[in-house]
Protein backbone atom coordinates (compact mmCIF):
# COMPACT_ATOMS: atom_id res chain seq x y z
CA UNK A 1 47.46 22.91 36.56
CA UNK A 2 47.12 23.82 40.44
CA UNK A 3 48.31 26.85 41.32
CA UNK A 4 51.74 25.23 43.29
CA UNK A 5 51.78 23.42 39.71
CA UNK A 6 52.11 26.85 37.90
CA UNK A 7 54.83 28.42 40.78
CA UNK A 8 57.05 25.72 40.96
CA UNK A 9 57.03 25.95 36.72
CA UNK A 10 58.29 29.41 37.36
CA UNK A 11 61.62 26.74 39.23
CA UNK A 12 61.46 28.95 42.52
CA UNK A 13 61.54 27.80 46.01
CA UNK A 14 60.09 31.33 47.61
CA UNK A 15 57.15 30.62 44.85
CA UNK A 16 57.01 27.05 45.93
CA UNK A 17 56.25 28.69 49.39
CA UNK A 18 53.97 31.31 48.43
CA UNK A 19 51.53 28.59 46.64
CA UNK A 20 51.09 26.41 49.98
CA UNK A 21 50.32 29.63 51.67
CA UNK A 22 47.76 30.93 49.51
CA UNK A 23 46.50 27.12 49.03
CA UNK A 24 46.84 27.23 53.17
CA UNK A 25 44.39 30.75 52.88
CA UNK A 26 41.98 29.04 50.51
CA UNK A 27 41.70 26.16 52.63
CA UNK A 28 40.88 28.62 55.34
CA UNK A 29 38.46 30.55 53.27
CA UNK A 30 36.97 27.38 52.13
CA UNK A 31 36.31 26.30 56.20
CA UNK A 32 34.68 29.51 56.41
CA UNK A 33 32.13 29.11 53.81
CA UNK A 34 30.90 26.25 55.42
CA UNK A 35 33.11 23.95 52.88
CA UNK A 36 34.81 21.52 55.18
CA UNK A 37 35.36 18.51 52.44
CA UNK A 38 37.35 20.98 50.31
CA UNK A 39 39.43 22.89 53.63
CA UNK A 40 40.29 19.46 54.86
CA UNK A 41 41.38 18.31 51.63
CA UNK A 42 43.43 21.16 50.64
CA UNK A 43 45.02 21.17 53.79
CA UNK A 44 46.26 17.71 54.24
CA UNK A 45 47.82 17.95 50.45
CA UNK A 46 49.61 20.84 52.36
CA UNK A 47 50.87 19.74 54.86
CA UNK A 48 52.30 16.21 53.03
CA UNK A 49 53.95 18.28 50.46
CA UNK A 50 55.68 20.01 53.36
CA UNK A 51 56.39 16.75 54.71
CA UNK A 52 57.60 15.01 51.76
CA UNK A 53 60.00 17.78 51.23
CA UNK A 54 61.02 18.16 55.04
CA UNK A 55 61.69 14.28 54.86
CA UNK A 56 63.73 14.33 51.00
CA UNK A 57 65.79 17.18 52.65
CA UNK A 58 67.53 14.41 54.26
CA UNK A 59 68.53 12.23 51.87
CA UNK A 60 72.41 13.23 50.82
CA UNK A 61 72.62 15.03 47.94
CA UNK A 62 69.28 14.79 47.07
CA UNK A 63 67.20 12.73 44.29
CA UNK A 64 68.48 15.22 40.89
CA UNK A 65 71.68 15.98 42.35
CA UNK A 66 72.85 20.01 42.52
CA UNK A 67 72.98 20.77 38.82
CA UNK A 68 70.83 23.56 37.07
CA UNK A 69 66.72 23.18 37.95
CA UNK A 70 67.35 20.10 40.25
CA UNK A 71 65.01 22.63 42.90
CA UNK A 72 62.15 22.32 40.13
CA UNK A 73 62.68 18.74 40.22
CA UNK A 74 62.49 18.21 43.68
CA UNK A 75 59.61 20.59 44.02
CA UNK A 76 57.71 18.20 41.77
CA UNK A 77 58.49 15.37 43.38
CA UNK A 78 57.85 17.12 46.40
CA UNK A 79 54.14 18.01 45.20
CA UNK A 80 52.85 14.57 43.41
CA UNK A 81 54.49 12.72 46.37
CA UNK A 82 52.63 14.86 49.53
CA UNK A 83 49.19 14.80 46.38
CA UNK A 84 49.39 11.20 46.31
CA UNK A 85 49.96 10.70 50.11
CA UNK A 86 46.78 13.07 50.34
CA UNK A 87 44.49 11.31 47.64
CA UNK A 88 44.65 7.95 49.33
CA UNK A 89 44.15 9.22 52.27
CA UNK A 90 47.17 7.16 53.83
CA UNK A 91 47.63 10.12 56.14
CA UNK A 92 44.36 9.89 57.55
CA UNK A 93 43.83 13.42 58.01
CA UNK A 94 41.65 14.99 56.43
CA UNK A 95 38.48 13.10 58.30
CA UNK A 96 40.12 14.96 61.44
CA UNK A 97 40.27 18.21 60.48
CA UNK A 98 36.88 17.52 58.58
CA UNK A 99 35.51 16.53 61.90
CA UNK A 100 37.08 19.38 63.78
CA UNK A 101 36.29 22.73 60.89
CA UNK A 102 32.55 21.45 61.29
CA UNK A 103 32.48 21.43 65.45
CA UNK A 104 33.75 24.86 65.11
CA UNK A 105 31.32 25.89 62.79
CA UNK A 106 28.81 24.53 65.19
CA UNK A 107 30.40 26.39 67.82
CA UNK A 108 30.05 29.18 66.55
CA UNK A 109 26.29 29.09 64.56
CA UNK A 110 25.33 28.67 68.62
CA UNK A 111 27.33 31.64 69.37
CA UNK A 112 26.33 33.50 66.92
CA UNK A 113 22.44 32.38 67.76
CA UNK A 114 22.98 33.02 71.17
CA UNK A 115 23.67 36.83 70.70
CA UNK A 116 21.07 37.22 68.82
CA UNK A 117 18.56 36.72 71.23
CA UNK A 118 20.23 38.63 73.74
């Protein structure tokens, strides 16, 4: 179980939150260890789980209606939809932001070689 998995068990939207920004952070720390695949990857699941449940937010009283632990529900849905979207790539992301985490990595390796020869 992914750690999102494990917060939206707890049936909380703030937890739901606070899992796609520390998945957001790993992602990040992940691009910094030279670990683009993995960055790119974790971010584009991101971001579709955000969009899944930006888009489902507009459907009229919702897919589980209002009753008690419809928000787990919907975070599920909200999770395996944006994981799927990410896993077949139909987004087309990742390869982007693959592309772009190693030109900055680049970037800065000459940076970083150019002050230390001066």
């Amino acid at each position: 179980m992914n750690p999102i998995q494990s917060d939206l068990a707890l049936g909380s939207k703030e937890s739901l939150v606070a899992a796609q920004s520390a998945q957001l952070e790993r992602a990040q720390a992940a691009s910094g260890r030279g670990d683009p695949e993995k960055a790119a990857k974790m971010f584009e699941e991101v971001l579709a789980t955000m969009m899944v449940r930006e888009l489902r937010r507009g459907v009229e009283g919702g897919f589980f209606g209002g009753g008690p632990g419809a928000d787990v529900y919907e975070g599920w849905l909200d999770q395996h939809v944006g994981k799927a979207l990410a896993d077949t790539g139909a987004l087309d992301l990742a390869q982007s932001i693959r592309l772009s985490i190693r030109d900055k990595q680049a970037e800065a390796q000459v940076t970083a070689g150019n002050e230390t020869k001066q």
